[in-house]
Protein backbone atom coordinates (compact mmCIF):
# COMPACT_ATOMS: atom_id res chain seq x y z
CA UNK A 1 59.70 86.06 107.48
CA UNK A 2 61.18 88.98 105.33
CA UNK A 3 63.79 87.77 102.78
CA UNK A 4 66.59 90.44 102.15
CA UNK A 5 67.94 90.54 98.41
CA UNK A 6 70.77 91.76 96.02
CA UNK A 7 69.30 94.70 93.65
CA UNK A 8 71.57 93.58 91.12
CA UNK A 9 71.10 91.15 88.26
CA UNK A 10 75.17 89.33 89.09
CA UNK A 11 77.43 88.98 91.47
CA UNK A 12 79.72 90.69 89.65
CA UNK A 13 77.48 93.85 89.31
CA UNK A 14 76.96 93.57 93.26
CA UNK A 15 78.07 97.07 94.76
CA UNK A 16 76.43 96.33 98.97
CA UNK A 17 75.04 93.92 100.63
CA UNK A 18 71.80 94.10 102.22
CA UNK A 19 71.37 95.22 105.64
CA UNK A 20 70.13 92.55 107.19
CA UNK A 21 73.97 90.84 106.14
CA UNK A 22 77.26 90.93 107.58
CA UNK A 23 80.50 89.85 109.28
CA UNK A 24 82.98 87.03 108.08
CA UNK A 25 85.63 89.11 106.67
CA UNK A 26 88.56 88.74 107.76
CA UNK A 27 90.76 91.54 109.60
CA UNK A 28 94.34 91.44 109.99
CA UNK A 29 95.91 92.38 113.04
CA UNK A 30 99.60 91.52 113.31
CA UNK A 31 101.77 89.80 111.19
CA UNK A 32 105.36 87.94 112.69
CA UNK A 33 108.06 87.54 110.32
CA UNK A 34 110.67 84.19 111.99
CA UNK A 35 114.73 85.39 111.52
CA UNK A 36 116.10 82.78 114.01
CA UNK A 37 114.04 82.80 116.10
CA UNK A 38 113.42 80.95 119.32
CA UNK A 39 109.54 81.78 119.72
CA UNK A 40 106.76 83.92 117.70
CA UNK A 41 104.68 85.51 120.71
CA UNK A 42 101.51 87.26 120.20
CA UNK A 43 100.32 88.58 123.33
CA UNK A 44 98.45 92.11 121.64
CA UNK A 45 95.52 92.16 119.93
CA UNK A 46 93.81 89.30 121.26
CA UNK A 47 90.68 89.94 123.56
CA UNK A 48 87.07 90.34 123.73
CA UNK A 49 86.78 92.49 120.09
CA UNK A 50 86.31 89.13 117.90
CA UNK A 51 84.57 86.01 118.50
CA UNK A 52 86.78 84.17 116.69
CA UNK A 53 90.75 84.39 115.56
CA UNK A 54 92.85 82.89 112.85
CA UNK A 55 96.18 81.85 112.47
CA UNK A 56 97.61 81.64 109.72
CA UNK A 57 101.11 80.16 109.13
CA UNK A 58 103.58 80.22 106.04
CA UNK A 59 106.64 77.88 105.19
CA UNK A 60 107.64 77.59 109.13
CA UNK A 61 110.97 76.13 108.80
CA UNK A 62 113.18 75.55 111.18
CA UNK A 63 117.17 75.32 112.37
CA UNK A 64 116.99 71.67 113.93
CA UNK A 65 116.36 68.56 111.76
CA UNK A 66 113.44 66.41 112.93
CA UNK A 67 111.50 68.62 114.86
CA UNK A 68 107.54 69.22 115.42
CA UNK A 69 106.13 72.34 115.46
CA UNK A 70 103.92 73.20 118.03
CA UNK A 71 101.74 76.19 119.89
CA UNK A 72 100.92 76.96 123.36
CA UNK A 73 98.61 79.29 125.01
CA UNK A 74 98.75 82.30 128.25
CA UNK A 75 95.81 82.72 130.05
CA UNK A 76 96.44 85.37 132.37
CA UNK A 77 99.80 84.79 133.91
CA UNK A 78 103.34 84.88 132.12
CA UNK A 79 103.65 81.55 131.37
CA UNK A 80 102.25 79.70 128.78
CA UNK A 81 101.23 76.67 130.55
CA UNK A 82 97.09 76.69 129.47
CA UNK A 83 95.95 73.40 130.36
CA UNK A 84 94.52 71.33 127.48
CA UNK A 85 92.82 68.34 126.03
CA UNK A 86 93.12 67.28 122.47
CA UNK A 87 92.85 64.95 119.98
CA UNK A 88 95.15 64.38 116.79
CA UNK A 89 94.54 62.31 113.23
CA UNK A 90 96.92 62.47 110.47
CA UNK A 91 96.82 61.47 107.08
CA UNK A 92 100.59 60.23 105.25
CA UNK A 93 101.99 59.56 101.82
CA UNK A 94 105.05 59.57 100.22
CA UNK A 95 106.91 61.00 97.13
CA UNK A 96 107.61 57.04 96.29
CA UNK A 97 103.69 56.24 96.47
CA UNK A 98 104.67 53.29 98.51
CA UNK A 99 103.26 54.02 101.55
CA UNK A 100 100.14 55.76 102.96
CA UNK A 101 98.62 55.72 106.14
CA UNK A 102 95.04 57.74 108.01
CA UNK A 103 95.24 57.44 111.99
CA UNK A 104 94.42 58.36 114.95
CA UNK A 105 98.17 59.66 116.78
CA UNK A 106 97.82 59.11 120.94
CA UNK A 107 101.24 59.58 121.08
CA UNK A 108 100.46 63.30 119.77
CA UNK A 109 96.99 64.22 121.58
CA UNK A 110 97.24 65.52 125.28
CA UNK A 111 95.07 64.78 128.23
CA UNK A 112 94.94 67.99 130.90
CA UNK A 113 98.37 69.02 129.71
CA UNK A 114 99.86 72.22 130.30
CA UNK A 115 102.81 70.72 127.57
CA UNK A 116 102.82 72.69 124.19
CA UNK A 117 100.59 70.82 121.34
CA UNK A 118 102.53 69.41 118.47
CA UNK A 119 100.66 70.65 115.30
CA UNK A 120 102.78 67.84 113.51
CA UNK A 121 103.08 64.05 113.80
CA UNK A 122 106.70 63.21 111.95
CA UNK A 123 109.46 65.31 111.89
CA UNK A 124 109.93 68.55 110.04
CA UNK A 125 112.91 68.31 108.50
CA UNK A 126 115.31 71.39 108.16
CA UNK A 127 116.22 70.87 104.11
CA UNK A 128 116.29 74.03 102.13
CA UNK A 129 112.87 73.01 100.99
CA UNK A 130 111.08 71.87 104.12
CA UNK A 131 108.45 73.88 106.37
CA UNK A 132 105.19 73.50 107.47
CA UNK A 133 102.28 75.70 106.82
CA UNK A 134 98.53 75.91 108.14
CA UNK A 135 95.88 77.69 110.13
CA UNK A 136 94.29 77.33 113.78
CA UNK A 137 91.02 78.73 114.98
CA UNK A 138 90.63 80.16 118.35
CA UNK A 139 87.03 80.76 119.46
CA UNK A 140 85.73 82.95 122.51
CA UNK A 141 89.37 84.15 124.21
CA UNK A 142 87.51 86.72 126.52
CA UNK A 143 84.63 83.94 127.74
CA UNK A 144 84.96 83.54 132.04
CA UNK A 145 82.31 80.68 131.42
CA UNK A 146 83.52 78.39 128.93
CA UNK A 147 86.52 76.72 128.00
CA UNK A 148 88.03 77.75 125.16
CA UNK A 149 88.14 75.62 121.84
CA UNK A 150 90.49 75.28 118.83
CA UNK A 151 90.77 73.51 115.82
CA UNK A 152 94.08 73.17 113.29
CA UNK A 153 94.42 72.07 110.20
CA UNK A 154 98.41 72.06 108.74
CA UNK A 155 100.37 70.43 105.64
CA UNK A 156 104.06 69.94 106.18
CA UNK A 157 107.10 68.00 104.81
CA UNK A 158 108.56 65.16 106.84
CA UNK A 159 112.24 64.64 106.69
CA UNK A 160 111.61 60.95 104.84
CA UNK A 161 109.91 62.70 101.48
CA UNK A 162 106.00 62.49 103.13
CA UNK A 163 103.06 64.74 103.23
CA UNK A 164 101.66 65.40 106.97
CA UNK A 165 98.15 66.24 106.49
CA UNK A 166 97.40 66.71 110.47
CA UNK A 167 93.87 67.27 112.32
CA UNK A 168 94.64 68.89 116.20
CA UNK A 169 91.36 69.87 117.84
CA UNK A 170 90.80 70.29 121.66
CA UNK A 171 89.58 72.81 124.41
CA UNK A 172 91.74 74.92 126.54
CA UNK A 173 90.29 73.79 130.34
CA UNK A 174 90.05 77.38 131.95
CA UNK A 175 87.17 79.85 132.07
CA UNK A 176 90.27 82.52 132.62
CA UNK A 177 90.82 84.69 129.24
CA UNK A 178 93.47 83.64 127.21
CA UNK A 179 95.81 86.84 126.61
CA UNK A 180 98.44 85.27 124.83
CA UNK A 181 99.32 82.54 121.68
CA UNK A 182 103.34 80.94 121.63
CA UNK A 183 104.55 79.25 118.51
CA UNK A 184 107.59 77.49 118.78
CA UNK A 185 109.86 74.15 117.14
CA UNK A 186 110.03 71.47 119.75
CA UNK A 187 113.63 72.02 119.62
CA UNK A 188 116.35 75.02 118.13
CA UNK A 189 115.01 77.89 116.34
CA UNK A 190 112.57 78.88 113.74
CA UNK A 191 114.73 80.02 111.20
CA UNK A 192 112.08 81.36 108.67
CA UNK A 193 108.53 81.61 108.12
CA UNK A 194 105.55 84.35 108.76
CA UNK A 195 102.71 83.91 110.77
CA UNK A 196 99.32 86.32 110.68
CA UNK A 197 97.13 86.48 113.26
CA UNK A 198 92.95 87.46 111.89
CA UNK A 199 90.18 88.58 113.95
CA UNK A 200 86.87 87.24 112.09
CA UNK A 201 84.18 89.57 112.30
């Protein structure tokens, strides 16, 4: 087997890689800035070109007290009604260091649900200083043979001073493409916050 190396003495001194190595950068293809509102709708840009897109999500804060933030997915119609199964663990502490909890949430996983997925387990508060921020995978969009996984990972601040450290995986149960991604508050607006969506090549 041939081994493929660096001609230079340090990484910092690197200039190319080899040819036999590639891919894994990241490439930006939209970017959604929330002003009030209702939904943040990406429906371009996402089709057979990547493998693999990413999410990423900054200070989402919203106009409601006590809501969860959650996503949904189009695959092929207008409505974003994807049918799902998940699963969802959280991890909890508070700014009193009184109280910390690691569990598995049933009351926040879905079983062939076409319902959005909360990407949160305890309210996000609407406080000047509350949001939640994170990043979800989305692997094979284009594939008519598989279903089509994801994985999230997000850190927000609950209305009663806690960390939510959430874990959402699951597979969307349709070998139709999935053309479209819907990020919404379970309830009013999102009144801030920027979302990017990556292609990984």
């Amino acid at each position: 087997m041939a081994l493929n190396f660096c001609n230079n003495n340090s990484l910092s001194s690197i200039t190319s890689l080899p040819s036999g190595i590639s891919g894994g950068g990241l490439n930006l293809i939209s970017t959604q800035t929330a002003s009030s509102s209702s939904t943040l709708d990406f429906t371009t840009g996402i089709d057979s070109t990547y493998k693999e897109y990413v999410f990423k999500f900054y200070n989402m804060h919203p106009n409601t007290n006590n809501v969860y933030f959650q996503v949904n997915f189009r695959d092929g119609d207008t409505n974003y009604d994807a049918t799902k199964t998940t699963s969802f663990f959280r991890a909890i502490h508070n700014e009193a260091d009184t109280d910390t909890i690691l569990q598995y949430r049933t009351d926040s996983d879905l079983a062939q649900s076409t319902s959005a997925q909360r990407l949160n387990d305890g309210g996000i508060g609407n406080g000047d200083d509350e949001s939640i921020s994170g990043t979800l995978h989305l692997f094979e969009v284009s594939s008519t043979t598989f279903v089509k996984n994801f994985i999230c990972r997000t850190a927000g601040y609950d209305q009663g001073d806690y960390i939510l450290d959430c874990y959402i995986a699951g597979y969307l149960n349709t070998t139709n493409p999935i053309d479209g991604v819907q990020f919404s508050f379970s309830s009013g607006n999102i009144d801030s916050g920027v979302i990017k969506l990556y292609g990984i090549s």
